[in-house]
PDB file of N, CA and C in Angstrom:
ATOM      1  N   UNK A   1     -44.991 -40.830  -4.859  1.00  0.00           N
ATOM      2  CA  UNK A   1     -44.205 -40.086  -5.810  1.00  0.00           C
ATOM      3  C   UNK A   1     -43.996 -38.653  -5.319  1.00  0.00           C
ATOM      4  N   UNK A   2     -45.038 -38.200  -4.374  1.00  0.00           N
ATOM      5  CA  UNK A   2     -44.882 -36.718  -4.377  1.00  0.00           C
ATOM      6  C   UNK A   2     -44.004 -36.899  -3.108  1.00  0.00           C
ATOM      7  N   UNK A   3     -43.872 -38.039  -2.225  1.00  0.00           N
ATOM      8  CA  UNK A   3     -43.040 -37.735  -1.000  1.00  0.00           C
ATOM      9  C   UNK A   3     -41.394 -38.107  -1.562  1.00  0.00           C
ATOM     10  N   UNK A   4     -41.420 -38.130  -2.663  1.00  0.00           N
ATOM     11  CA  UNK A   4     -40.355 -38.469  -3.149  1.00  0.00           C
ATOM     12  C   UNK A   4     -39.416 -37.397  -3.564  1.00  0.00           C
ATOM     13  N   UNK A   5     -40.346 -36.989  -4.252  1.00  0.00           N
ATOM     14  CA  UNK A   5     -40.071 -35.557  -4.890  1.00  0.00           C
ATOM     15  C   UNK A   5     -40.199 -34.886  -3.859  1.00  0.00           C
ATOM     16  N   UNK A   6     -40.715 -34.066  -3.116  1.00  0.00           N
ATOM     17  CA  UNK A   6     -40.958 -33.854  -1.531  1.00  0.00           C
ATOM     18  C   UNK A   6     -39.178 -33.595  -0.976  1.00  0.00           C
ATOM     19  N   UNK A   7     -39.089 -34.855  -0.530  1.00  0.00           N
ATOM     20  CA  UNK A   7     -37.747 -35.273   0.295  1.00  0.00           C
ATOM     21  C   UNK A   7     -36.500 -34.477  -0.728  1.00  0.00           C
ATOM     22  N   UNK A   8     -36.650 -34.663  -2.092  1.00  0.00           N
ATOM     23  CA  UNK A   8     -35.415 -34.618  -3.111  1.00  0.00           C
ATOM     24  C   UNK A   8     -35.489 -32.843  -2.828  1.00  0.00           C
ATOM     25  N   UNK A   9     -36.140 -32.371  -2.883  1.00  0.00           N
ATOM     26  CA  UNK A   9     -36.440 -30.550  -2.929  1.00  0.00           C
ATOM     27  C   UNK A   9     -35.880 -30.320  -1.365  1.00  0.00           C
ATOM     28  N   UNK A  10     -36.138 -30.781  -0.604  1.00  0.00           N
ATOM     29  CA  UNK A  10     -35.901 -30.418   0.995  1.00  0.00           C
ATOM     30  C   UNK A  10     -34.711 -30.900   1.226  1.00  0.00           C
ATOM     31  N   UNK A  11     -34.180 -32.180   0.651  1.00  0.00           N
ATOM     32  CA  UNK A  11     -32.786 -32.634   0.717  1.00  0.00           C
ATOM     33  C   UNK A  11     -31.640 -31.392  -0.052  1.00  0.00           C
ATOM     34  N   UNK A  12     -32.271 -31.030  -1.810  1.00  0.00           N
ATOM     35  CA  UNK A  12     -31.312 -30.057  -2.040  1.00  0.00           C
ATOM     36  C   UNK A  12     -31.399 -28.653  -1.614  1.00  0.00           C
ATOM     37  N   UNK A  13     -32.336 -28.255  -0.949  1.00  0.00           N
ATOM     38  CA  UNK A  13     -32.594 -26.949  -0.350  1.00  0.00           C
ATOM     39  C   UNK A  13     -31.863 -26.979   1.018  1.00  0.00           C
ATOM     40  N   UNK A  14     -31.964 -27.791   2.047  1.00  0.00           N
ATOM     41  CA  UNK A  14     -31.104 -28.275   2.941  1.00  0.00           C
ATOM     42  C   UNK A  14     -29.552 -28.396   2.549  1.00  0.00           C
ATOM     43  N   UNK A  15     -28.977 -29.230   1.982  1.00  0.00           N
ATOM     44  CA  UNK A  15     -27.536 -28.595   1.245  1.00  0.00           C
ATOM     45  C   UNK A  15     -27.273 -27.498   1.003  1.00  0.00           C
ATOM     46  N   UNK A  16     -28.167 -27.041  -0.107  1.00  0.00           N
ATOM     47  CA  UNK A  16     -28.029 -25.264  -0.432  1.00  0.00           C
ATOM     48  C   UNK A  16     -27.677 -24.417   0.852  1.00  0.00           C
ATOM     49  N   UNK A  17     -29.131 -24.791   1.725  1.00  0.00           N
ATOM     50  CA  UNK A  17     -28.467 -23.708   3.228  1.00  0.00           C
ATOM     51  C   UNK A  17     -27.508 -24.088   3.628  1.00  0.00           C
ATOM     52  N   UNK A  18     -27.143 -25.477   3.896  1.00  0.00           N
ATOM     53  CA  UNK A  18     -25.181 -25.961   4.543  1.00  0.00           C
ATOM     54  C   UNK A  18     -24.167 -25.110   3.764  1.00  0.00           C
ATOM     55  N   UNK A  19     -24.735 -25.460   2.760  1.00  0.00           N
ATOM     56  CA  UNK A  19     -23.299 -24.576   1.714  1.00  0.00           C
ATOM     57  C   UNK A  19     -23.448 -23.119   1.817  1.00  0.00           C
ATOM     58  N   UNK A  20     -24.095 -22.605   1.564  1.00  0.00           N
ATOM     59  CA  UNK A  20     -24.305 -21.167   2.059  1.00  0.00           C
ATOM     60  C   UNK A  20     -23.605 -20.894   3.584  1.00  0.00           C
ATOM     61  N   UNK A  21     -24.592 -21.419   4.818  1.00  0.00           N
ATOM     62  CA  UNK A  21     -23.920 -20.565   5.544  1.00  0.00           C
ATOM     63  C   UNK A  21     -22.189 -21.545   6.168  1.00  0.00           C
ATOM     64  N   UNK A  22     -21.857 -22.524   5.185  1.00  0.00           N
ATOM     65  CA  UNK A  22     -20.422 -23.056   5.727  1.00  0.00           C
ATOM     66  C   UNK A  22     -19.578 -21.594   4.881  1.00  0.00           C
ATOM     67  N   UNK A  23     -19.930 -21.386   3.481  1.00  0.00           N
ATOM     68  CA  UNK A  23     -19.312 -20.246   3.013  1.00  0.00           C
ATOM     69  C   UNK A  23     -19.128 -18.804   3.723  1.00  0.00           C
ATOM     70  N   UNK A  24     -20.420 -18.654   4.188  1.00  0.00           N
ATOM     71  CA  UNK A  24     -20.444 -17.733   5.308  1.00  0.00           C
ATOM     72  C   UNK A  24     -19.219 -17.436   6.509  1.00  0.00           C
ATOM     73  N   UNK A  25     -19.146 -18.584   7.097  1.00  0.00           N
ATOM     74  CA  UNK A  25     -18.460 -18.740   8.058  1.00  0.00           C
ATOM     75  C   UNK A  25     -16.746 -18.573   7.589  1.00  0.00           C
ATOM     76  N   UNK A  26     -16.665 -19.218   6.423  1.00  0.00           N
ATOM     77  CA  UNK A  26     -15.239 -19.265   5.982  1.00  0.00           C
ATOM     78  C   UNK A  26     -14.959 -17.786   5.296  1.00  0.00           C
ATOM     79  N   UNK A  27     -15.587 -17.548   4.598  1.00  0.00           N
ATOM     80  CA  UNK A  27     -15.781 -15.787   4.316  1.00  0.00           C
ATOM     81  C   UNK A  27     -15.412 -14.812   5.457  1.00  0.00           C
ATOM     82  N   UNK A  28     -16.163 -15.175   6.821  1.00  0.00           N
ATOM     83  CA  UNK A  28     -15.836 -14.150   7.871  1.00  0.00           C
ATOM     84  C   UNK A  28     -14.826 -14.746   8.769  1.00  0.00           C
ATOM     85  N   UNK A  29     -13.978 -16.046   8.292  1.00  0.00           N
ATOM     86  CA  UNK A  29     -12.858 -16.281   9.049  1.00  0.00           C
ATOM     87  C   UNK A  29     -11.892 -15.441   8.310  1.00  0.00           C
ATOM     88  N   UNK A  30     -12.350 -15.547   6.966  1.00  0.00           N
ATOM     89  CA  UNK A  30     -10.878 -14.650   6.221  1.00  0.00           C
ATOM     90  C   UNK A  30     -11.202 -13.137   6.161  1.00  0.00           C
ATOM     91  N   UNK A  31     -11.920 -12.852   6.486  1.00  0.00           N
ATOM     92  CA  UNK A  31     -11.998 -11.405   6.798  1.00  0.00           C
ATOM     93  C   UNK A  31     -11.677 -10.944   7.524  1.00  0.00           C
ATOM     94  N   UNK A  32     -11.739 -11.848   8.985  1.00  0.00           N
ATOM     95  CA  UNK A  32     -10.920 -11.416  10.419  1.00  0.00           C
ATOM     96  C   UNK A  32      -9.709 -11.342  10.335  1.00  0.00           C
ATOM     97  N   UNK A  33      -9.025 -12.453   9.170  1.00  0.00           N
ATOM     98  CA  UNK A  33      -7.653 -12.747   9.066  1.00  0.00           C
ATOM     99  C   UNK A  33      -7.195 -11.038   8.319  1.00  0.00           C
ATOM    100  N   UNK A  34      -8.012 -10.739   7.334  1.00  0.00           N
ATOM    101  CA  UNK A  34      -7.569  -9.719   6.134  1.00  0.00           C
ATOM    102  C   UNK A  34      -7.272  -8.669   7.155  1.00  0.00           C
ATOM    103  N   UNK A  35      -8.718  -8.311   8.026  1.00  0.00           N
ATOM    104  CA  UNK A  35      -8.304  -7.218   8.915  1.00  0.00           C
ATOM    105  C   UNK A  35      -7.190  -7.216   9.710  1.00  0.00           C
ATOM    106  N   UNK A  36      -6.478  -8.258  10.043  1.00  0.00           N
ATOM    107  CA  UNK A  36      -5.215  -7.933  11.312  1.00  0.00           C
ATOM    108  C   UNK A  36      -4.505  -7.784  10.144  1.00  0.00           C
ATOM    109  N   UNK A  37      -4.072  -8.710   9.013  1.00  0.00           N
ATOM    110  CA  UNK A  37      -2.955  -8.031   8.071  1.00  0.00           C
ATOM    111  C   UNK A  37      -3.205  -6.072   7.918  1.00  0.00           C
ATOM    112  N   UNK A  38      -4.251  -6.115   7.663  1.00  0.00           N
ATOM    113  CA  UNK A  38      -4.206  -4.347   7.217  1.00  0.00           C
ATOM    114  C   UNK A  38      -3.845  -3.730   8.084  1.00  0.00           C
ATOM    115  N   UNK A  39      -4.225  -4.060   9.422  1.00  0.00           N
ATOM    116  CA  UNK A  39      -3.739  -3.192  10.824  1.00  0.00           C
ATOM    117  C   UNK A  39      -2.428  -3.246  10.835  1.00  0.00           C
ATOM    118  N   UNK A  40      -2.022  -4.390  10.315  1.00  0.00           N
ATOM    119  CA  UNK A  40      -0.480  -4.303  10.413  1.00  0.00           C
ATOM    120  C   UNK A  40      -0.061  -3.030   9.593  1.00  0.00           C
ATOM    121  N   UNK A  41      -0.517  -2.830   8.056  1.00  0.00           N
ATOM    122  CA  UNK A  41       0.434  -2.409   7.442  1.00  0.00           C
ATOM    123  C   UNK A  41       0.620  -0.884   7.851  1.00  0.00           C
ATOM    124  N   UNK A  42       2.020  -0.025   7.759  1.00  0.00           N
ATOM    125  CA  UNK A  42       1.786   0.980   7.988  1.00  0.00           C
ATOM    126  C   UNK A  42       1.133   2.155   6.588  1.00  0.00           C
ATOM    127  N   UNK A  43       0.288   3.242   6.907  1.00  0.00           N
ATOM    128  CA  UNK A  43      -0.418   3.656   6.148  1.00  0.00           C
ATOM    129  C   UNK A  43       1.097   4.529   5.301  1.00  0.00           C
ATOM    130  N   UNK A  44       0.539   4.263   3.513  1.00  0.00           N
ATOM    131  CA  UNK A  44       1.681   4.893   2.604  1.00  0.00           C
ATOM    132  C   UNK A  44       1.969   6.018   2.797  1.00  0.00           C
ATOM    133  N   UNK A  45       0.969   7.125   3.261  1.00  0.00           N
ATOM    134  CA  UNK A  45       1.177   8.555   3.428  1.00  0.00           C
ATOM    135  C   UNK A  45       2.010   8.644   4.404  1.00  0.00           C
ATOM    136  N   UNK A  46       2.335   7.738   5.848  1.00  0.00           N
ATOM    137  CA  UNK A  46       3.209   7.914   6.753  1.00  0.00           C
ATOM    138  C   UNK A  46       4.451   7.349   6.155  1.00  0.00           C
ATOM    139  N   UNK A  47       4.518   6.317   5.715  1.00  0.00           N
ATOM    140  CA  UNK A  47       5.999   5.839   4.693  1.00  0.00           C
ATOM    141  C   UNK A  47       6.680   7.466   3.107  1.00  0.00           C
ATOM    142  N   UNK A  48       5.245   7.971   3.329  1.00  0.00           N
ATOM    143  CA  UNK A  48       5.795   9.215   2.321  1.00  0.00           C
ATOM    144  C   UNK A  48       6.612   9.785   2.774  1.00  0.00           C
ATOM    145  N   UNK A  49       5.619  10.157   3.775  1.00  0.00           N
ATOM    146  CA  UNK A  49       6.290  11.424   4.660  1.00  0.00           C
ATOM    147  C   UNK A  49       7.784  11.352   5.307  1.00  0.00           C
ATOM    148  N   UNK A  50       7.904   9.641   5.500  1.00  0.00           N
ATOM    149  CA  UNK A  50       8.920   9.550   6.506  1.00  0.00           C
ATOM    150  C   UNK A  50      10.045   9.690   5.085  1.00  0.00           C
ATOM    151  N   UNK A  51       9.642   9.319   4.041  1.00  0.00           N
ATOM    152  CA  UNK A  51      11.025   8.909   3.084  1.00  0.00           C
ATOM    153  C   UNK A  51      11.550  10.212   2.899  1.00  0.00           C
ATOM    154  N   UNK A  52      10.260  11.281   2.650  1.00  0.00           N
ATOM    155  CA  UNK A  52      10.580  12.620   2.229  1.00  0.00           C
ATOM    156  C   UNK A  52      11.798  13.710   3.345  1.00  0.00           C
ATOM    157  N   UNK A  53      11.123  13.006   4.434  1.00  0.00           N
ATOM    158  CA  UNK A  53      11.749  13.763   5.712  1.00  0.00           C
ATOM    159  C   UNK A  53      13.214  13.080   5.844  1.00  0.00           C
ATOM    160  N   UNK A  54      13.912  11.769   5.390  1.00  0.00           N
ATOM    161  CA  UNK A  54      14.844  11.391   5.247  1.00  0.00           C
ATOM    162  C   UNK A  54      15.722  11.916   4.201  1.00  0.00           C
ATOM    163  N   UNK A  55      15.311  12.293   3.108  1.00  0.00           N
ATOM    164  CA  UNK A  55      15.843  12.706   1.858  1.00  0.00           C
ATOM    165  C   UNK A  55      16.005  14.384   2.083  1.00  0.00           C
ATOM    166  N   UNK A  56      15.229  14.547   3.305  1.00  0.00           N
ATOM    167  CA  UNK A  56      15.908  16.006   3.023  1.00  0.00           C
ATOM    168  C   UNK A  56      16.941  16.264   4.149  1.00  0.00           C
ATOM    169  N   UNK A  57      17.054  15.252   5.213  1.00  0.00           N
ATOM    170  CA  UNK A  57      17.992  15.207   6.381  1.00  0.00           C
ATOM    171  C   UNK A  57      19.114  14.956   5.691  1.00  0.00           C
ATOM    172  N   UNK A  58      19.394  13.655   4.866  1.00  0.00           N
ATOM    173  CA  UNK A  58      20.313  13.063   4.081  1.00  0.00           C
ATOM    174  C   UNK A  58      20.591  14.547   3.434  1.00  0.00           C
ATOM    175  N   UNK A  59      19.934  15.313   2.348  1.00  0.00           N
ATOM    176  CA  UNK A  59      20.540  16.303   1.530  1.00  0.00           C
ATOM    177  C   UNK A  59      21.057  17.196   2.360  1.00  0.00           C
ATOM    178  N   UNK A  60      20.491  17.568   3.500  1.00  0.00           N
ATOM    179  CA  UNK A  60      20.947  18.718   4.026  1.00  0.00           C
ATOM    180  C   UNK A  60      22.524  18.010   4.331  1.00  0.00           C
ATOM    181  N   UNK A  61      22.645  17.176   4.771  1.00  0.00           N
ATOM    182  CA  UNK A  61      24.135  16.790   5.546  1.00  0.00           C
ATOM    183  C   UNK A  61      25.051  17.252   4.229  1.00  0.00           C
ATOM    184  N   UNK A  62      24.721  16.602   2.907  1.00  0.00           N
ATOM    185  CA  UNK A  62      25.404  16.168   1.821  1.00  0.00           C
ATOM    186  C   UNK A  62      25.779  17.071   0.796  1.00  0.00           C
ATOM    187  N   UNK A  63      24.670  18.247   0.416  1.00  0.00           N
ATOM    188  CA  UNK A  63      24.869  19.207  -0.503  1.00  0.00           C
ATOM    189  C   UNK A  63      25.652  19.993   0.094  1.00  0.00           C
ATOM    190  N   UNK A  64      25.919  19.998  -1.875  1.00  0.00           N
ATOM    191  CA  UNK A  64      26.985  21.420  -1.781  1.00  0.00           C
ATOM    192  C   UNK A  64      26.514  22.124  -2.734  1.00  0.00           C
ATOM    193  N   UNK A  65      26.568  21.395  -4.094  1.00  0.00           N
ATOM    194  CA  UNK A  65      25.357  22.107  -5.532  1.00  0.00           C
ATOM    195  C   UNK A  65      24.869  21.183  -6.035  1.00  0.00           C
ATOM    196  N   UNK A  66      23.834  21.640  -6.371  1.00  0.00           N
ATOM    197  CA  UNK A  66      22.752  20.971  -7.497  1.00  0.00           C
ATOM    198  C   UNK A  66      23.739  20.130  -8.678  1.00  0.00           C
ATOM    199  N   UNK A  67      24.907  20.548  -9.522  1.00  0.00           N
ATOM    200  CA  UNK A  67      25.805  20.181 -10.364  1.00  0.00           C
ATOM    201  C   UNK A  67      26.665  19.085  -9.704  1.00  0.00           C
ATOM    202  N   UNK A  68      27.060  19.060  -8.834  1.00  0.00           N
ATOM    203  CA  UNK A  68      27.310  18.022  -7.595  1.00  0.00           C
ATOM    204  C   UNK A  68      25.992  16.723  -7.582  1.00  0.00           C
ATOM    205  N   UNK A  69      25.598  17.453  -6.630  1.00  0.00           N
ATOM    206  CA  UNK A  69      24.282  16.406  -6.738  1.00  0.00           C
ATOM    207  C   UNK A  69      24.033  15.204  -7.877  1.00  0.00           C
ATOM    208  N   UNK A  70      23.651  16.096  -8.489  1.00  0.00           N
ATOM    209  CA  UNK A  70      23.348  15.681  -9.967  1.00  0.00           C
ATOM    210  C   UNK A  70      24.260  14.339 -10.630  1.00  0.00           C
ATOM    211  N   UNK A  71      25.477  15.127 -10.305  1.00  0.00           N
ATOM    212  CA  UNK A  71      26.644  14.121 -10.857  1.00  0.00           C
ATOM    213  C   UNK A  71      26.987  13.019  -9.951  1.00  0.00           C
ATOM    214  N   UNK A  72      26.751  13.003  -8.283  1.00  0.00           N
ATOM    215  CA  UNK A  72      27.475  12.221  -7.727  1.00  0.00           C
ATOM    216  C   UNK A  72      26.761  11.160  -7.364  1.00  0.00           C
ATOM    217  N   UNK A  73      25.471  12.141  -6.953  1.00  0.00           N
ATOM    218  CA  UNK A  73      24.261  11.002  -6.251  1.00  0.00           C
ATOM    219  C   UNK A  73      23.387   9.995  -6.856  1.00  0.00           C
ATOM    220  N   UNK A  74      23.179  10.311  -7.766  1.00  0.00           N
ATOM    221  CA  UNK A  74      22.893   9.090  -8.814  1.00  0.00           C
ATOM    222  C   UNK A  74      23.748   8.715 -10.699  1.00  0.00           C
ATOM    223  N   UNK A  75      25.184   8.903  -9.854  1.00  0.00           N
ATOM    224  CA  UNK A  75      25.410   8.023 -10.499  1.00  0.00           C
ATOM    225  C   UNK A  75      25.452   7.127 -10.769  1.00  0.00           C
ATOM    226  N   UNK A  76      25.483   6.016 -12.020  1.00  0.00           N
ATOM    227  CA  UNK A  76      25.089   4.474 -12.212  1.00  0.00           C
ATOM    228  C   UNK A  76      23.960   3.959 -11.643  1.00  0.00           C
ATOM    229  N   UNK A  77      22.405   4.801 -11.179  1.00  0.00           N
ATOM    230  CA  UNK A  77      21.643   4.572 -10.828  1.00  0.00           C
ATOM    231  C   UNK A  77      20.627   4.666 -11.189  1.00  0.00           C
ATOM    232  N   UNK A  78      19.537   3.619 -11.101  1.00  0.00           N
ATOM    233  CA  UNK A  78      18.409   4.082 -11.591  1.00  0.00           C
ATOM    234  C   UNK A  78      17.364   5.079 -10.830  1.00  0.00           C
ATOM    235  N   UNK A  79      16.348   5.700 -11.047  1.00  0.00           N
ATOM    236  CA  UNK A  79      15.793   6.523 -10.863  1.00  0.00           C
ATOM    237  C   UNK A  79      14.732   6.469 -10.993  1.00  0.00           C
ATOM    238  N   UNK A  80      13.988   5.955 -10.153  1.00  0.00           N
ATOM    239  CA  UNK A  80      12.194   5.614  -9.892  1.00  0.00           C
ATOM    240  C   UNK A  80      11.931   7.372 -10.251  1.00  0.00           C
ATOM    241  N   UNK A  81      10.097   7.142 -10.657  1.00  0.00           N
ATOM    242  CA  UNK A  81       9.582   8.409 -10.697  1.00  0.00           C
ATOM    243  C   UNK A  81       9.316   9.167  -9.547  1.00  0.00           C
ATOM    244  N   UNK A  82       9.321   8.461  -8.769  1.00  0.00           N
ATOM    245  CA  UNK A  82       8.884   8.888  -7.013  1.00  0.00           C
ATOM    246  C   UNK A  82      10.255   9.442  -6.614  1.00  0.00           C
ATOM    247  N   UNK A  83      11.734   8.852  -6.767  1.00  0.00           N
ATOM    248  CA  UNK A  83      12.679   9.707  -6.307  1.00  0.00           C
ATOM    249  C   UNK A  83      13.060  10.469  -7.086  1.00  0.00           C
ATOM    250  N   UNK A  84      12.447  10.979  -8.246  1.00  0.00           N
ATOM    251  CA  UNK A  84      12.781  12.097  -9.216  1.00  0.00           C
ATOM    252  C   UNK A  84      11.930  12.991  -8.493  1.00  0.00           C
ATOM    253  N   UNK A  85      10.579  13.017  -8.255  1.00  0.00           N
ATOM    254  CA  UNK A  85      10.098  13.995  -7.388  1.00  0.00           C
ATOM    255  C   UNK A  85      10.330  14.958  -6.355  1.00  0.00           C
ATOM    256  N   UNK A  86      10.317  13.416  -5.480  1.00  0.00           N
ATOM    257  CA  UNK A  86      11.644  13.784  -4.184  1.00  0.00           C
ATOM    258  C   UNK A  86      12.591  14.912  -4.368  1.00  0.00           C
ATOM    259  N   UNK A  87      13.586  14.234  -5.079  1.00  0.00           N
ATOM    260  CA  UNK A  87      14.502  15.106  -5.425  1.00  0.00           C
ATOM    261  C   UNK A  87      14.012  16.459  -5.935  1.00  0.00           C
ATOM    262  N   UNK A  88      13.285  16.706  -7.186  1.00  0.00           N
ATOM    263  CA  UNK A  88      12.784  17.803  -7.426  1.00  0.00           C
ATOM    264  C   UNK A  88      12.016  18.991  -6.722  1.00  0.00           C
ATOM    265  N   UNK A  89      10.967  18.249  -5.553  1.00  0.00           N
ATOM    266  CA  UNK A  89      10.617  18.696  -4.778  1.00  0.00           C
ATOM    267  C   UNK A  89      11.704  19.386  -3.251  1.00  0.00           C
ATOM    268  N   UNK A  90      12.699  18.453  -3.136  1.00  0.00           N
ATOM    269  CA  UNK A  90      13.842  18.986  -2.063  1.00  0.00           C
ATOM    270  C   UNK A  90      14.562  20.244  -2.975  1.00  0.00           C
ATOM    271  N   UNK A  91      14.571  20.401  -3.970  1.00  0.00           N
ATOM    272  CA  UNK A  91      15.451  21.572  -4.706  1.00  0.00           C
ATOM    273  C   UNK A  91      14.158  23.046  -5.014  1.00  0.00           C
ATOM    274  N   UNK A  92      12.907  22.788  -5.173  1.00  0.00           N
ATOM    275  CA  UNK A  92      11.995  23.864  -5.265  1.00  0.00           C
ATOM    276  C   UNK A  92      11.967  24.325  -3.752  1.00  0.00           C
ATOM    277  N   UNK A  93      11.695  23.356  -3.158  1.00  0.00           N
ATOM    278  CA  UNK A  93      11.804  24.032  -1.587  1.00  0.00           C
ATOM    279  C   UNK A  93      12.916  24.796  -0.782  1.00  0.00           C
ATOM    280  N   UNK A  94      14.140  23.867  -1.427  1.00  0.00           N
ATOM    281  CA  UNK A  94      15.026  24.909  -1.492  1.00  0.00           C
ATOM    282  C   UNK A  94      15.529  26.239  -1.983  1.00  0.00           C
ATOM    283  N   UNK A  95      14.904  26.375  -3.202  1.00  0.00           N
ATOM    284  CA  UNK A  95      14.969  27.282  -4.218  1.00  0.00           C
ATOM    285  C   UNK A  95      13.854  28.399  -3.196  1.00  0.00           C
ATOM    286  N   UNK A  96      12.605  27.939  -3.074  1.00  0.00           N
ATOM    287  CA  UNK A  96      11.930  28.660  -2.373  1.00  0.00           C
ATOM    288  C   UNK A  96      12.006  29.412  -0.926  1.00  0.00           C
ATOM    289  N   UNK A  97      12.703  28.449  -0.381  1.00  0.00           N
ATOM    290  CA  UNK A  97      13.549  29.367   0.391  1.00  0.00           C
ATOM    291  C   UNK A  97      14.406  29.806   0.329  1.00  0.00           C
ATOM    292  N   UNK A  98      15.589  29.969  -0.302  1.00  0.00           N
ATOM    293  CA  UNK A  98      16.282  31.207  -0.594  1.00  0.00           C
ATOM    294  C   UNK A  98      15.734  32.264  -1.339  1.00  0.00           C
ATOM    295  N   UNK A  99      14.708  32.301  -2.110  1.00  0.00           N
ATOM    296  CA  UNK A  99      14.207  33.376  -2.657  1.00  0.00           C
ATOM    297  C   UNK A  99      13.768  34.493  -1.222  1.00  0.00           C
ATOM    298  N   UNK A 100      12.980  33.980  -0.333  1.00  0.00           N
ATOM    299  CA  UNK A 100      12.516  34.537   1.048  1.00  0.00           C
ATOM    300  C   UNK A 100      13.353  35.201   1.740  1.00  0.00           C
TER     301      UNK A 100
END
């Protein structure tokens, strides 16, 4: 009886470790996988920077006034909070430099 019981404890403790370290293994296959996706992505602060540095190349070509602007460039458009910034931020900087 006790080699019975015996075998049944060592049989499910034996599983337990299979399952454990098969999880293991599949855990650090998808982790290798997660890491090349992230390497891929490019970091948001460089996608900031680049949108910001576009929006003010684009304005510089394009302005003439703020009342312009205003009226032409988004018309019939919607207006994320991020390109309200943008925008706001390209007109203080502007503002700020002409004050100088």
């Amino acid at each position: 009886m006790i080699h019975i019981l015996l075998t049944l404890v060592l049989s499910i403790a034996t599983i337990a470790a299979i399952a454990i370290v098969a999880m293991k293994l599949l855990l650090n296959k998808k982790t290798k996988k997660l890491s090349i996706q992230i390497e891929s992505i490019t970091p948001y602060t460089f996608t900031q920077k680049k949108e910001k540095h576009n929006l003010k190349q684009d304005n510089a070509q394009t302005f003439t006034d703020i009342k312009n602007d205003l009226e032409q460039s988004y018309n019939g458009k919607y207006i994320t909070v991020h390109e309200e910034n943008q925008f706001t931020d390209y007109y203080v900087d502007l503002f700020n430099a002409m004050i100088r």
